[in-house]
N, C-alpha and C. Protein backbone atom coordinates (compact mmCIF):
# COMPACT_ATOMS: atom_id res chain seq x y z
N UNK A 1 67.99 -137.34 23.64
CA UNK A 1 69.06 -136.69 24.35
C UNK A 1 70.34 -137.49 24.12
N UNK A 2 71.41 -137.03 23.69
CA UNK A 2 72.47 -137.14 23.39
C UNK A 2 73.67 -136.60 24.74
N UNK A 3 74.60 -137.61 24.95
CA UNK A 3 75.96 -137.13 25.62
C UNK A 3 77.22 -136.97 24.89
N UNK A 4 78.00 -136.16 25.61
CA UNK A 4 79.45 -136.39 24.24
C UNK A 4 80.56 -137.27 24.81
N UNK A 5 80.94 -137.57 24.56
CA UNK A 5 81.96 -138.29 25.17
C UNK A 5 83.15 -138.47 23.88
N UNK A 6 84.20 -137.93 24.33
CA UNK A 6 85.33 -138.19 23.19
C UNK A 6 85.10 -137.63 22.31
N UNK A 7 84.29 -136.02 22.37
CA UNK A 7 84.60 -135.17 20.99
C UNK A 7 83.13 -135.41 20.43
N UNK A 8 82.76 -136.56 20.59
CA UNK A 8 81.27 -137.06 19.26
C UNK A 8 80.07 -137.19 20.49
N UNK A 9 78.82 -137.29 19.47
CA UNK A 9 77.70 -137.33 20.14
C UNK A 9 77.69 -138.86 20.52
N UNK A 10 76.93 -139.12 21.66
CA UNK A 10 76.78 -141.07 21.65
C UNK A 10 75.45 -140.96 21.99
N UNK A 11 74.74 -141.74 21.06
CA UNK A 11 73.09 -141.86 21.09
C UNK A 11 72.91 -142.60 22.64
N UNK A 12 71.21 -142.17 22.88
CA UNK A 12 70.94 -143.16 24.07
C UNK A 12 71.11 -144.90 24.12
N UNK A 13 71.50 -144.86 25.59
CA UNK A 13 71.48 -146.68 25.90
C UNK A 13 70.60 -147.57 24.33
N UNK A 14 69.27 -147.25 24.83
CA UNK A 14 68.38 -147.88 24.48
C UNK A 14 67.83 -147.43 22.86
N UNK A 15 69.04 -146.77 21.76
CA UNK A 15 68.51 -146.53 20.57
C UNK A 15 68.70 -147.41 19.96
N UNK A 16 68.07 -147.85 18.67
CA UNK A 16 68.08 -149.08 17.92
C UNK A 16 69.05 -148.88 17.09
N UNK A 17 70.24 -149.13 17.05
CA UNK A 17 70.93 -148.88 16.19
C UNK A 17 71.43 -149.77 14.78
N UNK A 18 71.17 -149.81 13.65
CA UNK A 18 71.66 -150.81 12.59
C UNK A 18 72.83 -151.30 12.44
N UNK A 19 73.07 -152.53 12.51
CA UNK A 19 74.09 -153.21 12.84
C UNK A 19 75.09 -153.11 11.62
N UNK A 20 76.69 -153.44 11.99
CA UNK A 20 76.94 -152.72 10.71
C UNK A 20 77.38 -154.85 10.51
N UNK A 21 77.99 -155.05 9.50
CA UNK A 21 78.48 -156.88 9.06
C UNK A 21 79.42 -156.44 8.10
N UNK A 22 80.23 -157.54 8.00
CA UNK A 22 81.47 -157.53 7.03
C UNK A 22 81.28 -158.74 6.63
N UNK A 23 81.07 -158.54 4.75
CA UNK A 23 80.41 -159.81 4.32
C UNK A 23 81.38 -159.97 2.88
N UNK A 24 81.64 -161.09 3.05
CA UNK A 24 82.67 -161.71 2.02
C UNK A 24 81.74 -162.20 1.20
N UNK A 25 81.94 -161.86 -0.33
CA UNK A 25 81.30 -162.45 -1.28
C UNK A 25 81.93 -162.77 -2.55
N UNK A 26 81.74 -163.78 -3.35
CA UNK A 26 82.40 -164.59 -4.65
C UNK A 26 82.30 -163.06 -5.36
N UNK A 27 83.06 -162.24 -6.45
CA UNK A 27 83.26 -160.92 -7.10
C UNK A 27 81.78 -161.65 -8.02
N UNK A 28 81.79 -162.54 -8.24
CA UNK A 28 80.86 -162.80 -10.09
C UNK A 28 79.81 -162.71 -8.98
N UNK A 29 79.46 -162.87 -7.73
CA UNK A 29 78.17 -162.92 -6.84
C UNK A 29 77.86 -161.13 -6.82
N UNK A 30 79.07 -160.36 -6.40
CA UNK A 30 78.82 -158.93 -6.15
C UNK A 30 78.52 -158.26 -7.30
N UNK A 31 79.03 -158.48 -8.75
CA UNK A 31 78.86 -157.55 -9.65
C UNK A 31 77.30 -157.94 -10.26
N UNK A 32 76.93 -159.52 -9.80
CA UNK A 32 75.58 -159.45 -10.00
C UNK A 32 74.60 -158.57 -9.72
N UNK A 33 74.84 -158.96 -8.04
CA UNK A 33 74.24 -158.02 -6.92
C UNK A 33 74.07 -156.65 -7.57
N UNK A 34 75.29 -156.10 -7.85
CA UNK A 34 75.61 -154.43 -8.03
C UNK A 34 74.41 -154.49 -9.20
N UNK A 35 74.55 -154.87 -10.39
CA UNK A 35 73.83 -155.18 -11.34
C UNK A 35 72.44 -154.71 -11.03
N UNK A 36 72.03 -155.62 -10.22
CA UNK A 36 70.79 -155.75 -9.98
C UNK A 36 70.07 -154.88 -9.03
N UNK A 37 70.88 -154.14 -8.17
CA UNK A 37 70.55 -152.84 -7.50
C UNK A 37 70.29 -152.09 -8.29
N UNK A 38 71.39 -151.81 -9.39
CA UNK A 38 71.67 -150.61 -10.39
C UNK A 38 70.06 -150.41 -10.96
N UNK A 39 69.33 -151.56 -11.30
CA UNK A 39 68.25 -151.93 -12.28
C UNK A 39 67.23 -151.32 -11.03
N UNK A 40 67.08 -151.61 -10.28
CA UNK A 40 66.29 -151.71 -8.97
C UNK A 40 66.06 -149.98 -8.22
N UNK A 41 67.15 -149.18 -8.48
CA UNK A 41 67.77 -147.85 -8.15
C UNK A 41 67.98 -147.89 -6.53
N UNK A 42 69.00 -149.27 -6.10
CA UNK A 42 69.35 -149.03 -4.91
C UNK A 42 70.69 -149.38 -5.06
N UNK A 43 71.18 -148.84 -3.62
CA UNK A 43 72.42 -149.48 -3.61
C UNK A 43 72.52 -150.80 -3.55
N UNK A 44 73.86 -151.45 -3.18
CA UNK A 44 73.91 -152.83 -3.35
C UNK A 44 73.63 -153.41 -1.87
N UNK A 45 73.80 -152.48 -1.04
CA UNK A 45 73.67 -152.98 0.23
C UNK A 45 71.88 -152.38 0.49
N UNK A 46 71.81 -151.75 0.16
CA UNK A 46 70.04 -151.80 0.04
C UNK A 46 69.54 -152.99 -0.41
N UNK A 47 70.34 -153.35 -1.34
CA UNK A 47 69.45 -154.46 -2.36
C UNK A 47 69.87 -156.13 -1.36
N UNK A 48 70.90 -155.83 -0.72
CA UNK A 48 71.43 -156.66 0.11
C UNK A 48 70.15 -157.16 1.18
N UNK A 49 69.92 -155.90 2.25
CA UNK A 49 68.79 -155.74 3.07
C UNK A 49 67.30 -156.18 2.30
N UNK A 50 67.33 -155.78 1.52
CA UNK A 50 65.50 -156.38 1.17
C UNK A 50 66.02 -157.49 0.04
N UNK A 51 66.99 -158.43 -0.03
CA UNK A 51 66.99 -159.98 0.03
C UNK A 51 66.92 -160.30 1.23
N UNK A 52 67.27 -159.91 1.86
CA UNK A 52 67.24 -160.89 3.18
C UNK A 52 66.11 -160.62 3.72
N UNK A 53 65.30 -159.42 3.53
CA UNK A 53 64.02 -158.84 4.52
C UNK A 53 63.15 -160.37 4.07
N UNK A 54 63.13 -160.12 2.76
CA UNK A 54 62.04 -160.98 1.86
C UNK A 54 62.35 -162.51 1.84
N UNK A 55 63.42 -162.49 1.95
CA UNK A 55 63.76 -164.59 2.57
C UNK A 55 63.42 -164.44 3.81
N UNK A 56 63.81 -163.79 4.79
CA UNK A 56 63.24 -163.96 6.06
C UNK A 56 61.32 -164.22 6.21
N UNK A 57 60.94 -163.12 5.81
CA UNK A 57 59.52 -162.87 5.55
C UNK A 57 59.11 -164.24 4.93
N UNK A 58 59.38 -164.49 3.60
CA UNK A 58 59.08 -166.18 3.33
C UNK A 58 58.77 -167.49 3.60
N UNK A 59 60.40 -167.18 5.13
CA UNK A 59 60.59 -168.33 5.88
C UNK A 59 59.83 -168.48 6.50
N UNK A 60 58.99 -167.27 7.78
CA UNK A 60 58.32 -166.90 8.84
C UNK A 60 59.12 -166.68 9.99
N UNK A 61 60.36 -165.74 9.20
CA UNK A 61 61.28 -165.78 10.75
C UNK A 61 61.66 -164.41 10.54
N UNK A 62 60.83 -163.64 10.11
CA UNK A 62 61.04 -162.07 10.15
C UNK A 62 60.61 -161.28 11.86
N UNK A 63 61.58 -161.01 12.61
CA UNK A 63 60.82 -160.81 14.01
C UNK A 63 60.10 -159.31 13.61
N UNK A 64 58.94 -160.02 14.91
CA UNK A 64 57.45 -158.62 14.67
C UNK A 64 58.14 -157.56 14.69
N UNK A 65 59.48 -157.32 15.96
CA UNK A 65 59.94 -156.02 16.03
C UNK A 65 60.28 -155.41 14.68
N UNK A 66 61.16 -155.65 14.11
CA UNK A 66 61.99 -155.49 12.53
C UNK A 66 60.79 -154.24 12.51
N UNK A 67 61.44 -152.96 12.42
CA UNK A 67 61.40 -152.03 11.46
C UNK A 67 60.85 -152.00 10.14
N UNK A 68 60.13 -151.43 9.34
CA UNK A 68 59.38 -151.42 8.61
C UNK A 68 61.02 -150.69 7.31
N UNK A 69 60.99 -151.21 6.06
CA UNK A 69 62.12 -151.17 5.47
C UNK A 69 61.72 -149.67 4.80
N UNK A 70 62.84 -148.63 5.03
CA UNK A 70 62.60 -147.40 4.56
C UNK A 70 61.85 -147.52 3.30
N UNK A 71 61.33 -146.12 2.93
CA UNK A 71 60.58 -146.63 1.66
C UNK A 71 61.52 -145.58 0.41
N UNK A 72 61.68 -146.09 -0.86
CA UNK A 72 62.55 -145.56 -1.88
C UNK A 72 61.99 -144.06 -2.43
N UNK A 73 63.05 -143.69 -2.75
CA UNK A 73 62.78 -142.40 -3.29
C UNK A 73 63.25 -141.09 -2.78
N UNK A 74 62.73 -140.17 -2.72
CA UNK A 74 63.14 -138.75 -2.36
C UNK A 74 61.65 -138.44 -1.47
N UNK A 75 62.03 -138.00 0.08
CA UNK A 75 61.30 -137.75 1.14
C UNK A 75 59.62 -137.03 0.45
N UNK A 76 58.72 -136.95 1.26
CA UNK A 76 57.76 -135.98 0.47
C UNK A 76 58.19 -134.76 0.72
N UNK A 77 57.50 -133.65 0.21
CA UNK A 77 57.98 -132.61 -0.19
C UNK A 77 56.93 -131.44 1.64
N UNK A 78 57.46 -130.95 2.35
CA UNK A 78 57.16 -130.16 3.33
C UNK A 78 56.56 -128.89 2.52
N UNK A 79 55.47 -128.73 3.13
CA UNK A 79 54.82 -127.20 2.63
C UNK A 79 54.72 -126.34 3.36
């Protein structure tokens, strides 16, 4: 259930919402990055998210909650 407030919908209190970050990076660091999404078929900020999923996971500091990372591709197909 959704309220409107100011024209737009505003999700419930309690939805999980993805945080958004503003992240400064060296250009020769980003066109890597981009690079390496491109190869990968994600975006760069996809490719952003599962570096960090997978260093976290490594470390042992991935919390249990964390969301399971969408999975790639095109949805299955509804019959």
């Amino acid at each position: 259930m959704t309220e409107e407030r100011d024209g737009g919908a505003v999700p419930p209190p309690r939805a999980r919402q993805r945080k958004q970050v503003l992240l400064r990076l060296d250009p020769a660091m980003h066109d890597a990055l981009a690079r390496w999404a491109g190869d990968e078929l994600r975006s760069t900020n996809a490719q952003i998210d599962y570096i960090l999923r997978r260093a976290l996971q490594e470390a042992g500091r991935l919390p249990k909650e964390t969301r399971p990372h969408p999975r790639r591709g095109r949805p299955p197909r509804e019959e």
